[in-house]
C-alpha atoms as a PDB file:
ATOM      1  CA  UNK A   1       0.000   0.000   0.000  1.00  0.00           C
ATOM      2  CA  UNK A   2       1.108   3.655  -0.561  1.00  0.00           C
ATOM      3  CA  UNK A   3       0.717   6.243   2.271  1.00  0.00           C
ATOM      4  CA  UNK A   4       1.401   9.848   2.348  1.00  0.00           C
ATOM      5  CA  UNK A   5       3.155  11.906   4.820  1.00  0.00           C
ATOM      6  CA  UNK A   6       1.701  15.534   4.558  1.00  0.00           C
ATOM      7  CA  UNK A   7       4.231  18.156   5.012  1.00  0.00           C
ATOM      8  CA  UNK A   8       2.456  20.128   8.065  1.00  0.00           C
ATOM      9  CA  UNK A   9       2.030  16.848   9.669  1.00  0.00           C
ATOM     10  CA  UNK A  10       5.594  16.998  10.686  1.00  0.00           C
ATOM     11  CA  UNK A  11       7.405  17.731  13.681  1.00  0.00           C
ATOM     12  CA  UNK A  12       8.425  21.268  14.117  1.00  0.00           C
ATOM     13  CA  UNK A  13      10.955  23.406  15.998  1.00  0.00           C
ATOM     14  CA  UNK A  14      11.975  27.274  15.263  1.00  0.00           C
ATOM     15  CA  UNK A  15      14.562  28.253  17.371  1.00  0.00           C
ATOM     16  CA  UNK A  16      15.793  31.585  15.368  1.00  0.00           C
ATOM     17  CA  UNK A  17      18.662  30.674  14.121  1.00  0.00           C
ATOM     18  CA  UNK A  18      17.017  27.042  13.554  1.00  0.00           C
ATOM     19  CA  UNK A  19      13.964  26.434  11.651  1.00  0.00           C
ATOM     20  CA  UNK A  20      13.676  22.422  11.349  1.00  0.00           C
ATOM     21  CA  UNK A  21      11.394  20.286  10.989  1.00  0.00           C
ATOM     22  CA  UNK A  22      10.898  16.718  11.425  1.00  0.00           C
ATOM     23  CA  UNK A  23       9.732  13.957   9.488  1.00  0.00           C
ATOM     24  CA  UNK A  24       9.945  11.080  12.032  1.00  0.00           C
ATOM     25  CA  UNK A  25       9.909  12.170  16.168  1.00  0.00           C
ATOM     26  CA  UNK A  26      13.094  13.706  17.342  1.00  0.00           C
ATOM     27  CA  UNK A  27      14.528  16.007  20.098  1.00  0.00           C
ATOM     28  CA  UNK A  28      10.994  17.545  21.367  1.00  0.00           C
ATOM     29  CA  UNK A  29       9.003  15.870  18.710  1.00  0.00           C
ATOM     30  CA  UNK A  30       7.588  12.338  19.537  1.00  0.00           C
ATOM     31  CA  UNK A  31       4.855  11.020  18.073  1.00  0.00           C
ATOM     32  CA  UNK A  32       4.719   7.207  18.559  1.00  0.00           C
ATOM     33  CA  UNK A  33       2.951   6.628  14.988  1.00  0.00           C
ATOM     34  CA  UNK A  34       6.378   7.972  13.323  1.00  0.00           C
ATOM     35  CA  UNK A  35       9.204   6.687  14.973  1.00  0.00           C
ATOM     36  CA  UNK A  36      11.027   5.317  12.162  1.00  0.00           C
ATOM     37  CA  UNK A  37      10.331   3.779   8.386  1.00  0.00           C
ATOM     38  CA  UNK A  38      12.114   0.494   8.431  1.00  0.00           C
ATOM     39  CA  UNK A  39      16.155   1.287   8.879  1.00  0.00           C
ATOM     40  CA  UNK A  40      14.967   4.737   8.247  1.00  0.00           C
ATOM     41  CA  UNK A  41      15.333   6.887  11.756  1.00  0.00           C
ATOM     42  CA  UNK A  42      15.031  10.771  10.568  1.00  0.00           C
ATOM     43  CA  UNK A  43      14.794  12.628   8.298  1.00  0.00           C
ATOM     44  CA  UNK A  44      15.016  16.198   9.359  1.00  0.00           C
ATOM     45  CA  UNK A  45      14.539  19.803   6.677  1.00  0.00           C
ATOM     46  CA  UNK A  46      16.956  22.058   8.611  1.00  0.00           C
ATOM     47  CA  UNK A  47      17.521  25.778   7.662  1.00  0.00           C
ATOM     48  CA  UNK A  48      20.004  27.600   9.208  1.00  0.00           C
ATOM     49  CA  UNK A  49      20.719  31.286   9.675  1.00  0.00           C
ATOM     50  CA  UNK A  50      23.918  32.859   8.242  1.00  0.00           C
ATOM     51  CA  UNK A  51      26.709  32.650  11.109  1.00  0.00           C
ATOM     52  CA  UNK A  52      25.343  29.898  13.310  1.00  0.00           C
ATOM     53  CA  UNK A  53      24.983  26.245  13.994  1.00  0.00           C
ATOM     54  CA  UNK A  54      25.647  23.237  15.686  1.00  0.00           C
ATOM     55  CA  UNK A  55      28.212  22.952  18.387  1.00  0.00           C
ATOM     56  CA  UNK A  56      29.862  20.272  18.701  1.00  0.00           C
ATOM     57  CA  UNK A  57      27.916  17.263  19.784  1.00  0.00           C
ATOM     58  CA  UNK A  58      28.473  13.691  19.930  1.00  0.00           C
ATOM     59  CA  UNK A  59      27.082  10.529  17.816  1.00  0.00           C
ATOM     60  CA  UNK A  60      27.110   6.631  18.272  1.00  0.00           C
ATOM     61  CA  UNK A  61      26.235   4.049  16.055  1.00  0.00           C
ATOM     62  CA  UNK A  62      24.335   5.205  13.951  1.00  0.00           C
ATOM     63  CA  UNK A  63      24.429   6.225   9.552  1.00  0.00           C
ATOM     64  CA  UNK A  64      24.425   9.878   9.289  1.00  0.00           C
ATOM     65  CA  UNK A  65      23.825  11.644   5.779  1.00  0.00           C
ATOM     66  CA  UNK A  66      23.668  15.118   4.832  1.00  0.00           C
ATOM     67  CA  UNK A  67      22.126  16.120   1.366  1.00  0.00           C
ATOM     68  CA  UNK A  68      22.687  19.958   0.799  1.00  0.00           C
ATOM     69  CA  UNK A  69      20.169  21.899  -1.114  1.00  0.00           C
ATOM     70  CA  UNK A  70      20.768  25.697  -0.497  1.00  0.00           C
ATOM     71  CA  UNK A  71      24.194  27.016   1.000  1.00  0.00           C
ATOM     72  CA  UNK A  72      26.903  25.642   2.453  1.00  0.00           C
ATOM     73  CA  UNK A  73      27.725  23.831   6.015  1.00  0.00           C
ATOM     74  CA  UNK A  74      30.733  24.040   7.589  1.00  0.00           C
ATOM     75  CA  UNK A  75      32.159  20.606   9.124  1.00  0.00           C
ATOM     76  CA  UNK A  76      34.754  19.424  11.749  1.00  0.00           C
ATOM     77  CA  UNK A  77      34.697  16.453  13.523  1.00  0.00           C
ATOM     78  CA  UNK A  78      37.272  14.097  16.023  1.00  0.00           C
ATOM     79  CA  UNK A  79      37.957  12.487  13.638  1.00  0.00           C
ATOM     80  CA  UNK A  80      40.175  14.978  12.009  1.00  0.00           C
ATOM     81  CA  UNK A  81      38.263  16.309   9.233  1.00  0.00           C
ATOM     82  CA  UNK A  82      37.276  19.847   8.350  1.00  0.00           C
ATOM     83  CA  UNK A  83      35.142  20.708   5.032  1.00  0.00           C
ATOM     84  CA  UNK A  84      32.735  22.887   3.591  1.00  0.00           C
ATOM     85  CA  UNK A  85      29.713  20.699   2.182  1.00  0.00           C
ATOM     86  CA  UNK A  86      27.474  22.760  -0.681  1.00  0.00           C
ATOM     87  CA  UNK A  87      24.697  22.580  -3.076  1.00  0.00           C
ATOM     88  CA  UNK A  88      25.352  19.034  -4.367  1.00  0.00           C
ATOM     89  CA  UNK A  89      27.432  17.436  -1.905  1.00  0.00           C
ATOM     90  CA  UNK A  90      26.423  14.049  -0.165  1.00  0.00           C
ATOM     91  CA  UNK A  91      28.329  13.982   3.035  1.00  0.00           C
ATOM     92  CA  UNK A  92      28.447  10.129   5.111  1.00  0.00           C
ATOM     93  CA  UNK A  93      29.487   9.571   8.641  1.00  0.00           C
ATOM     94  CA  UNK A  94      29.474   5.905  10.186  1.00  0.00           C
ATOM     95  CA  UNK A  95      29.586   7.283  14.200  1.00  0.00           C
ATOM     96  CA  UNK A  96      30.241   3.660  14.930  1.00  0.00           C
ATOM     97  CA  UNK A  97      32.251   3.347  18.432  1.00  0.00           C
ATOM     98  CA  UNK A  98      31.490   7.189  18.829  1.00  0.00           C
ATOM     99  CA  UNK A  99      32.486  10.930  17.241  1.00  0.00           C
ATOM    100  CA  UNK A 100      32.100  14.573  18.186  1.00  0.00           C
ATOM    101  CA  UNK A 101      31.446  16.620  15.193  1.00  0.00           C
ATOM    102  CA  UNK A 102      30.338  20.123  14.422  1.00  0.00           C
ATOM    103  CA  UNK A 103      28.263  21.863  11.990  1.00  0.00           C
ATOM    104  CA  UNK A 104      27.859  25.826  11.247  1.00  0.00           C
ATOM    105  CA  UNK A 105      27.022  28.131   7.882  1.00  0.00           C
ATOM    106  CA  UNK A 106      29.599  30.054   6.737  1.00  0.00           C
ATOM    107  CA  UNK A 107      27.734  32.724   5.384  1.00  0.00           C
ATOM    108  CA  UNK A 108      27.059  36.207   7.110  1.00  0.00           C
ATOM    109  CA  UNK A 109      24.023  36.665   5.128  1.00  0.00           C
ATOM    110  CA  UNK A 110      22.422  33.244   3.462  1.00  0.00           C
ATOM    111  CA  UNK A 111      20.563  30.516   5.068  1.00  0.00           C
ATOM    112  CA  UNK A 112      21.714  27.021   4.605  1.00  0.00           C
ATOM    113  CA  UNK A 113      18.911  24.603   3.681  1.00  0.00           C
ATOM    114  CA  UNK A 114      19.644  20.738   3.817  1.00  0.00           C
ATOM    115  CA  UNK A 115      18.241  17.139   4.384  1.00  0.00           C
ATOM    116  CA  UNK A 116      19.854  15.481   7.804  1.00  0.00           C
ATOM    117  CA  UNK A 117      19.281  12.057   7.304  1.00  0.00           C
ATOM    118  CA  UNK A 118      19.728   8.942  10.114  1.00  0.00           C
ATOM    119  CA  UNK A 119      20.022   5.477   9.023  1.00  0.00           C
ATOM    120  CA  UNK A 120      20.035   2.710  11.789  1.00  0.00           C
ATOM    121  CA  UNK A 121      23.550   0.569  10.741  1.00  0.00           C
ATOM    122  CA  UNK A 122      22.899  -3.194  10.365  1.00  0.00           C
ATOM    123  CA  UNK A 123      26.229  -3.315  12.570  1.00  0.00           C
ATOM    124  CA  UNK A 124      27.180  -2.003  16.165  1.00  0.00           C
ATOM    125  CA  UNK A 125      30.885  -0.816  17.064  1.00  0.00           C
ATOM    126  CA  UNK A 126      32.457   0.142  14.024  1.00  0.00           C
ATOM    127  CA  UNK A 127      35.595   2.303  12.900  1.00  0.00           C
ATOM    128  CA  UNK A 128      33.772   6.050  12.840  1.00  0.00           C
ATOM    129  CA  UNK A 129      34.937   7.288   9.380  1.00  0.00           C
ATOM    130  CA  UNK A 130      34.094  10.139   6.625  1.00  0.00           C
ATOM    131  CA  UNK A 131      32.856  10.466   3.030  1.00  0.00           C
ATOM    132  CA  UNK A 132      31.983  13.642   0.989  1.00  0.00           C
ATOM    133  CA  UNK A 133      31.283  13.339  -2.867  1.00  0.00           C
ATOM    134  CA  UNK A 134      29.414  16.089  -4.875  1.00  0.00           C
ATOM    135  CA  UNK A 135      26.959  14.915  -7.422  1.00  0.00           C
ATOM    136  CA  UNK A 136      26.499  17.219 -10.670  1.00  0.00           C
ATOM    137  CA  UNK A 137      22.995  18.439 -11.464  1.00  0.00           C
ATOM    138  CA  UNK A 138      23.581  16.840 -14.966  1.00  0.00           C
ATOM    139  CA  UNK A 139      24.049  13.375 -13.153  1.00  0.00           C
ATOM    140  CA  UNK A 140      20.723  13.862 -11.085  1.00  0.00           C
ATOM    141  CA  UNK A 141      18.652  15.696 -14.023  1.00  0.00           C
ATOM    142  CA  UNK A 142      15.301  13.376 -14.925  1.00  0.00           C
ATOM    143  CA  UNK A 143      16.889  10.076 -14.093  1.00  0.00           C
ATOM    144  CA  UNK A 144      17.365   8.271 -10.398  1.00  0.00           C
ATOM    145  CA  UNK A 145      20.970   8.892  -9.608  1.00  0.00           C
ATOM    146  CA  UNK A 146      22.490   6.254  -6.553  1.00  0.00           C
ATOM    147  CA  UNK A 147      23.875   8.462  -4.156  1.00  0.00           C
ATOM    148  CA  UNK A 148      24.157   6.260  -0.846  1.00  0.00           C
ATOM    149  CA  UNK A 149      24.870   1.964  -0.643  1.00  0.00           C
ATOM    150  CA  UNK A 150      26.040  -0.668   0.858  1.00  0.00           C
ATOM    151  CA  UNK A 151      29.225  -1.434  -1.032  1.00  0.00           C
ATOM    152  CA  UNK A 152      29.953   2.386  -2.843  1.00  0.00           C
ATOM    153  CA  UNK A 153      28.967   1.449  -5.919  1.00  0.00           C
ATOM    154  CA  UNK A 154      28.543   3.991  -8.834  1.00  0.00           C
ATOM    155  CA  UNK A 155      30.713   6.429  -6.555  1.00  0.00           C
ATOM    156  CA  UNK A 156      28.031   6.365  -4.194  1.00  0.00           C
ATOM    157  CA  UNK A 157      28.807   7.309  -0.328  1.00  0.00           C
ATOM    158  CA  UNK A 158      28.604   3.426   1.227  1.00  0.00           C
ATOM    159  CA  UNK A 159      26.461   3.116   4.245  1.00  0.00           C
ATOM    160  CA  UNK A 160      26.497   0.208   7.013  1.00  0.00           C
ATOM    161  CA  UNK A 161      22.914  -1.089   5.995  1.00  0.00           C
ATOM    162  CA  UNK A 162      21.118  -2.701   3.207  1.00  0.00           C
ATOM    163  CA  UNK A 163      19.580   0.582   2.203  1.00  0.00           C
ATOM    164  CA  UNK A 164      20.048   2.567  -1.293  1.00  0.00           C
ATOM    165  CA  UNK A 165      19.178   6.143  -1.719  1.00  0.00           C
ATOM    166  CA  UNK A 166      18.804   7.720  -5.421  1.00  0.00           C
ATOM    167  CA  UNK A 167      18.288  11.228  -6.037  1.00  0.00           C
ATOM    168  CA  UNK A 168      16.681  13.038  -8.615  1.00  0.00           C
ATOM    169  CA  UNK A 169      15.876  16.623 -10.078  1.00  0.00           C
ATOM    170  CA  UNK A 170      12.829  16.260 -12.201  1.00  0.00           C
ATOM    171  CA  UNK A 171      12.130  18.813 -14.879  1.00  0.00           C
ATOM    172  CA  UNK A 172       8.349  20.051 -15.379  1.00  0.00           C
ATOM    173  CA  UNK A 173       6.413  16.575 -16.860  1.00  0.00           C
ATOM    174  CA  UNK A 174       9.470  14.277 -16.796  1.00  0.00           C
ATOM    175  CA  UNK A 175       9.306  10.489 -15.729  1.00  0.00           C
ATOM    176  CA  UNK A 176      11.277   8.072 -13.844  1.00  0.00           C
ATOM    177  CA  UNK A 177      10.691   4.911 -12.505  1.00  0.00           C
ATOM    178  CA  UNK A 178      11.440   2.835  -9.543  1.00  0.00           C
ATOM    179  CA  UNK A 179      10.824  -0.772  -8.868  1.00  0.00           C
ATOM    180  CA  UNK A 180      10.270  -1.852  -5.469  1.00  0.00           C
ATOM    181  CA  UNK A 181      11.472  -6.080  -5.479  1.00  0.00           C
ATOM    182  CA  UNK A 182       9.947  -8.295  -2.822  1.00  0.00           C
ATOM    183  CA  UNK A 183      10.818  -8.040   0.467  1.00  0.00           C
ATOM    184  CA  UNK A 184      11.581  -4.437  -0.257  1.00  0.00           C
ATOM    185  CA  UNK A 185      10.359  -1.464   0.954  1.00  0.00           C
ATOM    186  CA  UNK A 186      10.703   2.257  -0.618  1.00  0.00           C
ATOM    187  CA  UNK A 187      10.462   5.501   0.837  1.00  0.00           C
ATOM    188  CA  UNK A 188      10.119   8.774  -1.199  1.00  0.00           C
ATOM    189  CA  UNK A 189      10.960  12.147   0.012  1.00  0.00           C
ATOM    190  CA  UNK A 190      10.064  15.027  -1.571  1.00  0.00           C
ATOM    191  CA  UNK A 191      12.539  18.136  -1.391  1.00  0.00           C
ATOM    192  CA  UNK A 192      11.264  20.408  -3.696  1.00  0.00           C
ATOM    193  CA  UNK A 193       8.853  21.418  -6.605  1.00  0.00           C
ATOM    194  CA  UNK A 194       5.880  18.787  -6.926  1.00  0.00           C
ATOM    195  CA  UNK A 195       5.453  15.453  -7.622  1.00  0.00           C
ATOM    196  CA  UNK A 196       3.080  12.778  -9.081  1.00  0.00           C
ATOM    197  CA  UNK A 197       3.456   9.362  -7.565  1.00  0.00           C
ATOM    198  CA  UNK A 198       0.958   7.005  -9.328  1.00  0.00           C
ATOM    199  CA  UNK A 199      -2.163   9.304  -9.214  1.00  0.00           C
ATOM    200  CA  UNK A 200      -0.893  10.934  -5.882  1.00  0.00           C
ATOM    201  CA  UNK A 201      -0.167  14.528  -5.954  1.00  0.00           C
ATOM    202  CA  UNK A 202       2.930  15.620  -3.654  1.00  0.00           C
ATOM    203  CA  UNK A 203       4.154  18.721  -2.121  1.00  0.00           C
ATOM    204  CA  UNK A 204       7.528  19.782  -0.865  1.00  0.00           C
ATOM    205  CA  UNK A 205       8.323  18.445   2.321  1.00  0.00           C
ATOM    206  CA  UNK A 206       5.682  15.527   1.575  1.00  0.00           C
ATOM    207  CA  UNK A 207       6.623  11.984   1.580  1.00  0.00           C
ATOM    208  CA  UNK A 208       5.380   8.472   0.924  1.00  0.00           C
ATOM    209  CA  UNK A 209       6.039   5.426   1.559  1.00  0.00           C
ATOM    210  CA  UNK A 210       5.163   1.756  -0.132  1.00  0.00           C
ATOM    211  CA  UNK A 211       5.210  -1.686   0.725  1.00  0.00           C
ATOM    212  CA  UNK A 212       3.581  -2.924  -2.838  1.00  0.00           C
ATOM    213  CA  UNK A 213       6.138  -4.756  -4.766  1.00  0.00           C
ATOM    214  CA  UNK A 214       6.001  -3.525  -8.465  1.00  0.00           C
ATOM    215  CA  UNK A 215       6.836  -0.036 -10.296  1.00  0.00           C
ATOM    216  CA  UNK A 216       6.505   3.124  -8.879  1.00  0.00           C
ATOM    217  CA  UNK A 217       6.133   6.099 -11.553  1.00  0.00           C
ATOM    218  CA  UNK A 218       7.259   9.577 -10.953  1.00  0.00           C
ATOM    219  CA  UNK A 219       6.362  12.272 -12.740  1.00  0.00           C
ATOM    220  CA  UNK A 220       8.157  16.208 -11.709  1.00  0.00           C
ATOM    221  CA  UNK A 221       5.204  18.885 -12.111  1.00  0.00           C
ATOM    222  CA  UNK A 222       7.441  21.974 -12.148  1.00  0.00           C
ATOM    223  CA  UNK A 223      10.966  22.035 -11.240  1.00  0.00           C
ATOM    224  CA  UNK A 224      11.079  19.148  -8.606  1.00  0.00           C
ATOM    225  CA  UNK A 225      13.412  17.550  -6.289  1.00  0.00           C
ATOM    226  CA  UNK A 226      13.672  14.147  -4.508  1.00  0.00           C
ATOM    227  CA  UNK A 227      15.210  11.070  -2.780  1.00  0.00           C
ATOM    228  CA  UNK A 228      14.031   7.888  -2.979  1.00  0.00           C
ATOM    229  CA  UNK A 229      14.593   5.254  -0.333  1.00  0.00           C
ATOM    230  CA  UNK A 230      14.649   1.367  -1.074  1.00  0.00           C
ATOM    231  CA  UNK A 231      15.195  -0.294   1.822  1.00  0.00           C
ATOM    232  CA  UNK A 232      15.310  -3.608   3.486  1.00  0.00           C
END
């Protein structure tokens, strides 16, 4: 079966210099009906103001992907590295055994607007380590690009969990397909711009999920931009 999660359903927290809200519960935010979509634990639309951020803070076990889509984050963590992650960019942490990391925008003046995503690893206890790749607008344009698996394949980020995330920018009437197998599940978040799934009409910020094996169809209406979750 298909079901939607509406936008102003969501969790949501303005702090100022924060304005984030939540797809499944987090910090504040619980709501026992939306604790998590399979290995799926958040999903969180952050923007942040020009100048601030997140101090640094600690993670364990747990998947950790940011997918930028305004602006640009600034990023240091224990484990060494220090990068600026922009429009484009997939950045991967594996916390593992445990890291401290921060996060802050670099700019005076713009907001930086990005997808914080948590996958639960299929693995306790490992290494913590680092990925950053930057994915082209060409590469994403009206097809399903693979930007997070398993084993790195296609010069995706590689994630401990059987999980695959594919991105896609979707011009006004374009198509793509996506076939969820059996004994999968898929998950489609919706970034930007609008979206036909089968004959359901979604909004930014919208998401939904299926359990049906068989094809999903996409269709952009406008300038649209999404990920799409198959998962275990």
């Amino acid at each position: 079966m298909l079901t939607i999660r509406k936008s102003e359903e969501r969790g949501h927290a303005n702090h100022g210099w924060l304005d984030s809200y939540h797809t499944f519960s987090f910090a504040n935010y619980y709501d026992p009906q939306h604790m998590a979509f399979r290995s799926l634990r958040v999903i969180n639309q952050d923007q942040i103001a020009g100048g601030k951020g997140f101090g640094t803070h600690p993670h364990r076990d747990m998947e950790i992907i940011t997918y930028m889509l305004d602006g640009a984050l600034e990023h240091k963590d224990s484990m060494g590295n220090g990068s600026v992650i922009r429009v484009g960019d997939v950045q991967r942490m594996s916390a593992g055994t445990g890291i401290t990391h921060s996060e802050f925008n670099p700019s005076a003046t713009e907001f930086a607007h990005l997808l914080q995503i948590w996958i639960l690893p299929n693995q306790e206890s490992v290494k913590p380590s680092y990925e950053q790749i930057s994915f082209s607008r060409e590469e994403k344009l009206n097809q399903l690009r693979l930007i997070a698996s398993p084993d790195g394949r296609d010069r995706s980020v590689t994630i401990h969990q059987d999980a695959y995330i594919y991105a896609s920018i979707l011009e006004d009437g374009a198509e793509v397909t996506h076939t969820v197998d059996q004994n999968r599940y898929a998950w489609i978040q919706v970034a930007r711009g609008s979206v036909l799934v089968g004959d359901r009409f979604l909004n930014a910020g919208d998401a939904i999920s299926s359990d049906r094996v068989g094809d999903l169809k996409l269709i952009g209406k406008g300038d649209a931009e999404i990920l799409v979750f198959d998962l275990a």
